[in-house]
Protein backbone atom coordinates (compact mmCIF):
# COMPACT_ATOMS: atom_id res chain seq x y z
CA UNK A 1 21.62 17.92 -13.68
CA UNK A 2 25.31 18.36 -13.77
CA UNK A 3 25.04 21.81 -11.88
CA UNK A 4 23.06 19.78 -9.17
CA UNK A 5 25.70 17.43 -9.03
CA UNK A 6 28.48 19.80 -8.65
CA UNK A 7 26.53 22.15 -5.60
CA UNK A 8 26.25 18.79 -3.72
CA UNK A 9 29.79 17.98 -4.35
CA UNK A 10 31.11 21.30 -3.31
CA UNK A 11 28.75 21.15 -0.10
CA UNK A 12 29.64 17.84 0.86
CA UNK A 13 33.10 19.43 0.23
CA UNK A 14 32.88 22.32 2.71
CA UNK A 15 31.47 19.98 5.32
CA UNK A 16 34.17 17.82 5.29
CA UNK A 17 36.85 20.35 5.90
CA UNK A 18 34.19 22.47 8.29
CA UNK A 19 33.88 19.23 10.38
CA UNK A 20 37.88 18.73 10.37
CA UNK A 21 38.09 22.54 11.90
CA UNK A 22 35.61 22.23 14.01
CA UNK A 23 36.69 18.05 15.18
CA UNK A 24 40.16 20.12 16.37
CA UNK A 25 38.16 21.58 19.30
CA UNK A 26 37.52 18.46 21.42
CA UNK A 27 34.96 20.13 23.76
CA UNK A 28 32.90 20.79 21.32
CA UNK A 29 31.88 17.87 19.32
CA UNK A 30 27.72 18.33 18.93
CA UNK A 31 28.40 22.36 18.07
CA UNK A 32 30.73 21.19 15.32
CA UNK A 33 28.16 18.82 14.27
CA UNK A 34 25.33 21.20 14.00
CA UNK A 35 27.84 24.19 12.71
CA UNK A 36 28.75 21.37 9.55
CA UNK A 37 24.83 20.97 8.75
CA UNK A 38 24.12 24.66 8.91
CA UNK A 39 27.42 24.94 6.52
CA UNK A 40 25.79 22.41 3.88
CA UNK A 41 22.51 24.06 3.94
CA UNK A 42 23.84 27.33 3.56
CA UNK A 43 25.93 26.14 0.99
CA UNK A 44 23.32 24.40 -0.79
CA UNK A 45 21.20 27.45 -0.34
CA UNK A 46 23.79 30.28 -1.83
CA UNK A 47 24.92 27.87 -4.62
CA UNK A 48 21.90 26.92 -5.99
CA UNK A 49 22.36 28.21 -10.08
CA UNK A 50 19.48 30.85 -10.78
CA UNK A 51 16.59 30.12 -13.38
CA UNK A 52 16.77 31.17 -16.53
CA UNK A 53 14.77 33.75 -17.56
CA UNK A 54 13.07 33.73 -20.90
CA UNK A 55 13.19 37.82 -22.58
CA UNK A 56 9.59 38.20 -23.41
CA UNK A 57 8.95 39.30 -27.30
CA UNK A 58 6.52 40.06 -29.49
CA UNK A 59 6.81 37.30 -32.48
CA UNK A 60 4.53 34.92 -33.37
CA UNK A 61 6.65 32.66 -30.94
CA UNK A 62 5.33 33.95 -27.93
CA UNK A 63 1.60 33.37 -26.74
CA UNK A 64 -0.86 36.00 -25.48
CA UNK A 65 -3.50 35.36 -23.19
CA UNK A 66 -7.02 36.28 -22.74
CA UNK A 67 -8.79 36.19 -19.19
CA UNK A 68 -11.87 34.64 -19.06
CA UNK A 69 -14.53 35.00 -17.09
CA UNK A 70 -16.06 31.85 -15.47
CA UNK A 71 -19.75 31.91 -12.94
CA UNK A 72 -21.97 29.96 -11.57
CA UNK A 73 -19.50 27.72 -10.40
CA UNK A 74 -20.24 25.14 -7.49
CA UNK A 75 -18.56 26.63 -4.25
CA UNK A 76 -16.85 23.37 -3.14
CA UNK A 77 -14.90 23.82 -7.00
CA UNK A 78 -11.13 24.58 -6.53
CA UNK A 79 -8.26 26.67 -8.00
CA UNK A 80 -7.33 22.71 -9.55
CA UNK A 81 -10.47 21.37 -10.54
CA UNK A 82 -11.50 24.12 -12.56
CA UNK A 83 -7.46 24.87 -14.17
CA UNK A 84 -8.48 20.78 -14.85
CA UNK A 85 -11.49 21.38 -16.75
CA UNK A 86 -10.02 24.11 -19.18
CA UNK A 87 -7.00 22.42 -19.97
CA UNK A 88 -8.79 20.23 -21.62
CA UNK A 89 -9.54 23.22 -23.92
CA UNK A 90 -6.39 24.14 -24.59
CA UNK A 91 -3.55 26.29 -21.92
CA UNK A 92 -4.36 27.37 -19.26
CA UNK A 93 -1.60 29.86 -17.61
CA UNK A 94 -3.43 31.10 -14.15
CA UNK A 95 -7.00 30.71 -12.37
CA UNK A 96 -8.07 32.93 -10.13
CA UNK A 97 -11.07 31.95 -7.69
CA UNK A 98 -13.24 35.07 -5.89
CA UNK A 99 -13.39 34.65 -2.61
CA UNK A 100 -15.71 36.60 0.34
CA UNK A 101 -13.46 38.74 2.27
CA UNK A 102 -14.83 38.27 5.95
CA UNK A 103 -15.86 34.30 5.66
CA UNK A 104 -13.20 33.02 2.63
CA UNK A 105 -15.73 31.61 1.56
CA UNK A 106 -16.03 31.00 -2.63
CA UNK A 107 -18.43 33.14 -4.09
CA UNK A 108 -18.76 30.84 -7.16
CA UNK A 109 -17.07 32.69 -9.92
CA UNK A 110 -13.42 33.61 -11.14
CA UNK A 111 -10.96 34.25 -14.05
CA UNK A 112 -8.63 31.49 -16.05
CA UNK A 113 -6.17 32.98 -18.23
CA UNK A 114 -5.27 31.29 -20.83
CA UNK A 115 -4.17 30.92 -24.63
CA UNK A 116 -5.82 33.26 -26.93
CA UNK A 117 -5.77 30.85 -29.29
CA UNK A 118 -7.40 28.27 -27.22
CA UNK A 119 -10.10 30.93 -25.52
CA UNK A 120 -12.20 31.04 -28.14
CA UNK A 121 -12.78 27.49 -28.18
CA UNK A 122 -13.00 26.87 -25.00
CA UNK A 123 -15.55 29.63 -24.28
CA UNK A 124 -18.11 27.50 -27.14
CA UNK A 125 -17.45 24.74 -25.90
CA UNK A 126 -17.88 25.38 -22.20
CA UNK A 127 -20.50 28.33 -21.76
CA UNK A 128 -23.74 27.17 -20.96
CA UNK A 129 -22.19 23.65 -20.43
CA UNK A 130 -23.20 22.03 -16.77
CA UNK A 131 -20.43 21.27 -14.34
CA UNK A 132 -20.82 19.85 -10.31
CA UNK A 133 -24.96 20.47 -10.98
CA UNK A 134 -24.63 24.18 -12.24
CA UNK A 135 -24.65 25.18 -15.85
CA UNK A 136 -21.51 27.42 -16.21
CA UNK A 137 -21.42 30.85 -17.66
CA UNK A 138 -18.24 31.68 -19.42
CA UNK A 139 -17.11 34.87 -21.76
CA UNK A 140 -14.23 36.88 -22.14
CA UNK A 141 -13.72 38.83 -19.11
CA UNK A 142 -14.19 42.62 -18.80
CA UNK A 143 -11.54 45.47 -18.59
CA UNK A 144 -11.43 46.19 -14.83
CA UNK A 145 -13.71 49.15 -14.07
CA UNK A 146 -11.77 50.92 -11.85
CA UNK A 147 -9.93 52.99 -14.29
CA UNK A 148 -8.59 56.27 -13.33
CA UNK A 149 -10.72 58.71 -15.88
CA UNK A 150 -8.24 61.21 -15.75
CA UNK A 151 -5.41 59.46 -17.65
CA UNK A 152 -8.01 58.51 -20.34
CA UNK A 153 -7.32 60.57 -23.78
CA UNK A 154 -10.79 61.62 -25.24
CA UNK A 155 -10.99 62.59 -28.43
């Protein structure tokens, strides 16, 4: 919060003096006006503080995920609804609804990822379980198949 504070300060800041500039140039009063807002906005914009980023490691603080895969779902279920519905399961990171290419159109199945620790549970507890008048079919989603054979190792 205090970083927020300061960027406004510091625009507000650079506005003031940018309209005392531009207020010097009496012809001109609407271009200094709009010249002073684009200031603060790009102000704003460049000195906005950047997210910290968390280094990803491999302890038993970090979570892994398993991708699930979820059919039969109704086609008027969304992206929401169904993130809704396994949360209640446990966390839920991502879900991804398929989609028909030409109409966009759902094609009434997808992947949620999600805890591994949760998956489990939530794949007992929701396979075979009926949701918007369909009885859903969940499991642990496959490998994609479209693996290049030539950068397997056989042994």
């Amino acid at each position: 919060m205090k970083s927020n504070n300061q960027t406004i300060i510091t625009a507000i800041a650079i506005a003031i003096i940018g309209a005392l500039i531009f207020s010097l140039i009496p012809s001109l009063s609407s271009i200094s006006f709009a010249l002073g807002a684009i200031a603060v906005g790009a102000a704003l914009y460049f000195m906005q503080t950047p997210k910290e980023v968390t280094p990803i490691d491999n302890t038993e603080t970090s979570q892994s995920s398993k991708t699930l895969y979820v059919g039969n779902l109704p086609y008027r279920a969304n992206e929401t609804d169904v993130k809704n519905l396994f949360a209640e399961h446990g966390d839920v990171f991502a879900v991804r609804l398929m989609k028909d290419k030409r109409t966009g159109k759902r094609r009434g199945f997808g992947f949620v990822v999600m805890s591994s620790l949760d998956a489990d549970s939530a794949i007992e507890q929701l396979n075979n379980k009926e949701y918007g008048q369909r009885t859903l079919k969940v499991r642990e989603a496959n490998e994609p198949k479209n693996v290049d054979t030539d950068t397997l190792e056989t042994e």
